[in-house]
C-alpha atoms as a PDB file:
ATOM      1  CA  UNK A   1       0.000   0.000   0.000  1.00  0.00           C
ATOM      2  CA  UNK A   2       1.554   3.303  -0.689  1.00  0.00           C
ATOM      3  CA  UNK A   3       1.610   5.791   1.888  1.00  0.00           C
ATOM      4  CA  UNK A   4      -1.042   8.871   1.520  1.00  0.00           C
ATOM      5  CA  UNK A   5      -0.083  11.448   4.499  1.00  0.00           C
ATOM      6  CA  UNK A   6       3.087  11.593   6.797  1.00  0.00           C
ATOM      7  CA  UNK A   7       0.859   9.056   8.853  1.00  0.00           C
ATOM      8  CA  UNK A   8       2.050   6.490   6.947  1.00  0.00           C
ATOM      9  CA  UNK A   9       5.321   6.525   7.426  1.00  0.00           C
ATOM     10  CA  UNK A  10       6.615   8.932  10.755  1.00  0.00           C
ATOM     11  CA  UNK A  11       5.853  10.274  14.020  1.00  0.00           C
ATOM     12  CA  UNK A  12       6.055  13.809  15.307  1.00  0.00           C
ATOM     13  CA  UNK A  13       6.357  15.460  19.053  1.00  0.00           C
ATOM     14  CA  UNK A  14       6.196  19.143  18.907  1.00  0.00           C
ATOM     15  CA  UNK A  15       6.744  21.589  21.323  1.00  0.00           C
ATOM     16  CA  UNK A  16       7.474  25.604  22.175  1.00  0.00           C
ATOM     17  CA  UNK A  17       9.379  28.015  23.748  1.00  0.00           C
ATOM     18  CA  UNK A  18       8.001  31.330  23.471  1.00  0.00           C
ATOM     19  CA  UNK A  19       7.254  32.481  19.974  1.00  0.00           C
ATOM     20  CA  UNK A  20       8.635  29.731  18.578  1.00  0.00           C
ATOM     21  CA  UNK A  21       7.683  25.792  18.316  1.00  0.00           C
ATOM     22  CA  UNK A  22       9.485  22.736  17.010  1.00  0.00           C
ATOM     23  CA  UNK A  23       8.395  19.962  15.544  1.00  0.00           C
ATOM     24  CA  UNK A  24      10.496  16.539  15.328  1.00  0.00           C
ATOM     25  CA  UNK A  25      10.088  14.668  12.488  1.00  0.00           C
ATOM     26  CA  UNK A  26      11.196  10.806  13.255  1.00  0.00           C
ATOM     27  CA  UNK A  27      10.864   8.103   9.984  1.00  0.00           C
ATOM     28  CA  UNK A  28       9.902   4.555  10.719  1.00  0.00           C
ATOM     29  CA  UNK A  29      13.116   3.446   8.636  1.00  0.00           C
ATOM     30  CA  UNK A  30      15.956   4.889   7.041  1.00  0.00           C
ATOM     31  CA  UNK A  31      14.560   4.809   3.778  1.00  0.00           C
ATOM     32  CA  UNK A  32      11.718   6.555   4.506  1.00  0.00           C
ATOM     33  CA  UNK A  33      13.971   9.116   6.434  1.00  0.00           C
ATOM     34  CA  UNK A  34      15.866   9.666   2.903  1.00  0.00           C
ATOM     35  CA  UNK A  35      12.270  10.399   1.589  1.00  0.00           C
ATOM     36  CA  UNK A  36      11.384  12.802   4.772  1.00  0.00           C
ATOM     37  CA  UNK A  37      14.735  14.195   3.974  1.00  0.00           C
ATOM     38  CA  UNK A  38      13.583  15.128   0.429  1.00  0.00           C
ATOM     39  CA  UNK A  39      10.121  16.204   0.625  1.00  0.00           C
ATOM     40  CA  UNK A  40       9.311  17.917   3.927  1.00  0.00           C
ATOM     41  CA  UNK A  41      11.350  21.002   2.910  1.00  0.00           C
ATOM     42  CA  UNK A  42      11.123  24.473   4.606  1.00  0.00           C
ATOM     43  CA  UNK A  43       8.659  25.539   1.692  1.00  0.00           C
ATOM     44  CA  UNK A  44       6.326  22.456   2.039  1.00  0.00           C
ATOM     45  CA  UNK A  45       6.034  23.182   5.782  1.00  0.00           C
ATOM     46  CA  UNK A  46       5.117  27.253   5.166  1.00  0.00           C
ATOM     47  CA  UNK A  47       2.665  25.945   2.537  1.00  0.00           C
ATOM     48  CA  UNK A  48       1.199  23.697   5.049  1.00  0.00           C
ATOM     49  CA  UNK A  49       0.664  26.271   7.639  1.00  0.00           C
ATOM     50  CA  UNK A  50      -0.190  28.805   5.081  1.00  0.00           C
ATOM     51  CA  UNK A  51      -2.441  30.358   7.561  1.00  0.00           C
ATOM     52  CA  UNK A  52       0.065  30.594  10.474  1.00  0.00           C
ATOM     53  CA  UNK A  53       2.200  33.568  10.846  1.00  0.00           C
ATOM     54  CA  UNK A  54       5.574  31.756  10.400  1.00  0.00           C
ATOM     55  CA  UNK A  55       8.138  34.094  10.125  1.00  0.00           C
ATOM     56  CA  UNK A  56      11.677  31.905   9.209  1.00  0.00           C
ATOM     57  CA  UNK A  57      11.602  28.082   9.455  1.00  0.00           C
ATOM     58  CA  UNK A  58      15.443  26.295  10.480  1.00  0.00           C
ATOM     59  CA  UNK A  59      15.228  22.375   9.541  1.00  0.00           C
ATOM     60  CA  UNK A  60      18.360  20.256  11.706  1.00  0.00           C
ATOM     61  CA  UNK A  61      18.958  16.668  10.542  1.00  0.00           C
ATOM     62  CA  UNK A  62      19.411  14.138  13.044  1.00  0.00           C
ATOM     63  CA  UNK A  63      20.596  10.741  10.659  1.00  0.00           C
ATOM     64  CA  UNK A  64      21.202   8.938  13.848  1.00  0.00           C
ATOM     65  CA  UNK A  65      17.495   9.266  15.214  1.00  0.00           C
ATOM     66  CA  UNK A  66      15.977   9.011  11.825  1.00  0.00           C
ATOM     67  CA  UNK A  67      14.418  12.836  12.613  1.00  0.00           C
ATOM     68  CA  UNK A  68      14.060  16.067  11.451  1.00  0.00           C
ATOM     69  CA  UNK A  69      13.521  18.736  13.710  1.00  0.00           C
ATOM     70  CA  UNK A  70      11.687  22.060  12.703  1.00  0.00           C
ATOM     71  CA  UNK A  71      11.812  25.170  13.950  1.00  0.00           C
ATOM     72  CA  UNK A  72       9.088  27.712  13.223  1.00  0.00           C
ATOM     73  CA  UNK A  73      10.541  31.245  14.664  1.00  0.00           C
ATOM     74  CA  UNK A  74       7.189  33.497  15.529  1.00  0.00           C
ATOM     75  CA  UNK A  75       4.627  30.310  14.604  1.00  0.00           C
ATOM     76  CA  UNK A  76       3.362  31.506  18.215  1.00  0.00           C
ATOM     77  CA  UNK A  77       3.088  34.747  18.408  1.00  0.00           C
ATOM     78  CA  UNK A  78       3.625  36.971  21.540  1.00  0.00           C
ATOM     79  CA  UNK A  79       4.226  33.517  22.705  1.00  0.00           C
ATOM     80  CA  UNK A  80       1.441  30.628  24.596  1.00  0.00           C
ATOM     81  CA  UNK A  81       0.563  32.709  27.500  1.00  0.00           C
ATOM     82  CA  UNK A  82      -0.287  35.761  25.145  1.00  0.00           C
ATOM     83  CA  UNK A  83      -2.024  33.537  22.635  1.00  0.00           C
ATOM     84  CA  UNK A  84      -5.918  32.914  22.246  1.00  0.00           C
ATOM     85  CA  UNK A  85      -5.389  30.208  19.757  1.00  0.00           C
ATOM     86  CA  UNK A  86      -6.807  26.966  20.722  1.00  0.00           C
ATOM     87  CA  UNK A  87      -3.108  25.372  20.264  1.00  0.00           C
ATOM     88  CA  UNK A  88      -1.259  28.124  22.097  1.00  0.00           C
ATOM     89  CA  UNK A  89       1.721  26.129  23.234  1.00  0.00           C
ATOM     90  CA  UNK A  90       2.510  24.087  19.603  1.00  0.00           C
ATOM     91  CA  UNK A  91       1.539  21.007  20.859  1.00  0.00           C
ATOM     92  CA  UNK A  92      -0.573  19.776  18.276  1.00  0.00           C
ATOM     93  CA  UNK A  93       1.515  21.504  15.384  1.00  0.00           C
ATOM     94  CA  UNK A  94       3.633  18.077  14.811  1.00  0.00           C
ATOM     95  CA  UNK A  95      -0.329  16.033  14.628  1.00  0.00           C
ATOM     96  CA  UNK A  96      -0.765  18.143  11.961  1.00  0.00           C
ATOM     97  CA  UNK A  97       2.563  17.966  10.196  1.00  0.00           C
ATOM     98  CA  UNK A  98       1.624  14.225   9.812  1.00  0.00           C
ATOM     99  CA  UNK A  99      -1.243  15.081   7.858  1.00  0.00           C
ATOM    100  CA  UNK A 100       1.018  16.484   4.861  1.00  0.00           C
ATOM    101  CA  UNK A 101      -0.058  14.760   2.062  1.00  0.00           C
ATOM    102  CA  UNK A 102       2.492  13.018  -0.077  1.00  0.00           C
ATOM    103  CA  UNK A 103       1.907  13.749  -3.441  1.00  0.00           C
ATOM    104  CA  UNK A 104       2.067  11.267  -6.536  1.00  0.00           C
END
């Protein structure tokens, strides 16, 4: 079966720090992390989360782990306490990273 979304073949754990959250990236093999390595670029992310305010993504490869790990500088804002979004504190951000779709 050929993988559809992220889902299919990683897992995520996001988190913040003030304005900023990260999301790591982790492939369920290392062929699949060659793929990650490939597709989830800094552009796919910001068209992703077109609608946050994302003001520089950094991407840092971790080969050993099988991860990427994002960070999206002002994704949050004034930061969680300031925020009235539902998702204040980026936890959710790296749930919906997984549901990038991967295209044909």
């Amino acid at each position: 079966m050929k993988p559809k979304t992220l889902y299919d073949i990683a897992y995520a754990r996001s988190g913040d720090k003030g304005a900023n959250a990260n999301i790591a990236l982790f492939a369920n093999d290392r062929r699949n992390y060659e793929f990650l390595c490939e597709y989830v670029t800094e552009g796919r992310i910001r068209k992703h989360f077109h609608a946050l305010p994302i003001e520089k993504i950094e991407r840092f490869f971790l080969p050993n782990l099988l991860a990427i790990n994002y960070v999206l500088h002002g994704v949050l804002g004034e930061g969680g306490s300031a925020s009235l979004k539902t998702d204040s504190q980026g936890k959710a951000l790296g749930q919906a990273l997984l549901e990038l779709s991967i295209e044909e």
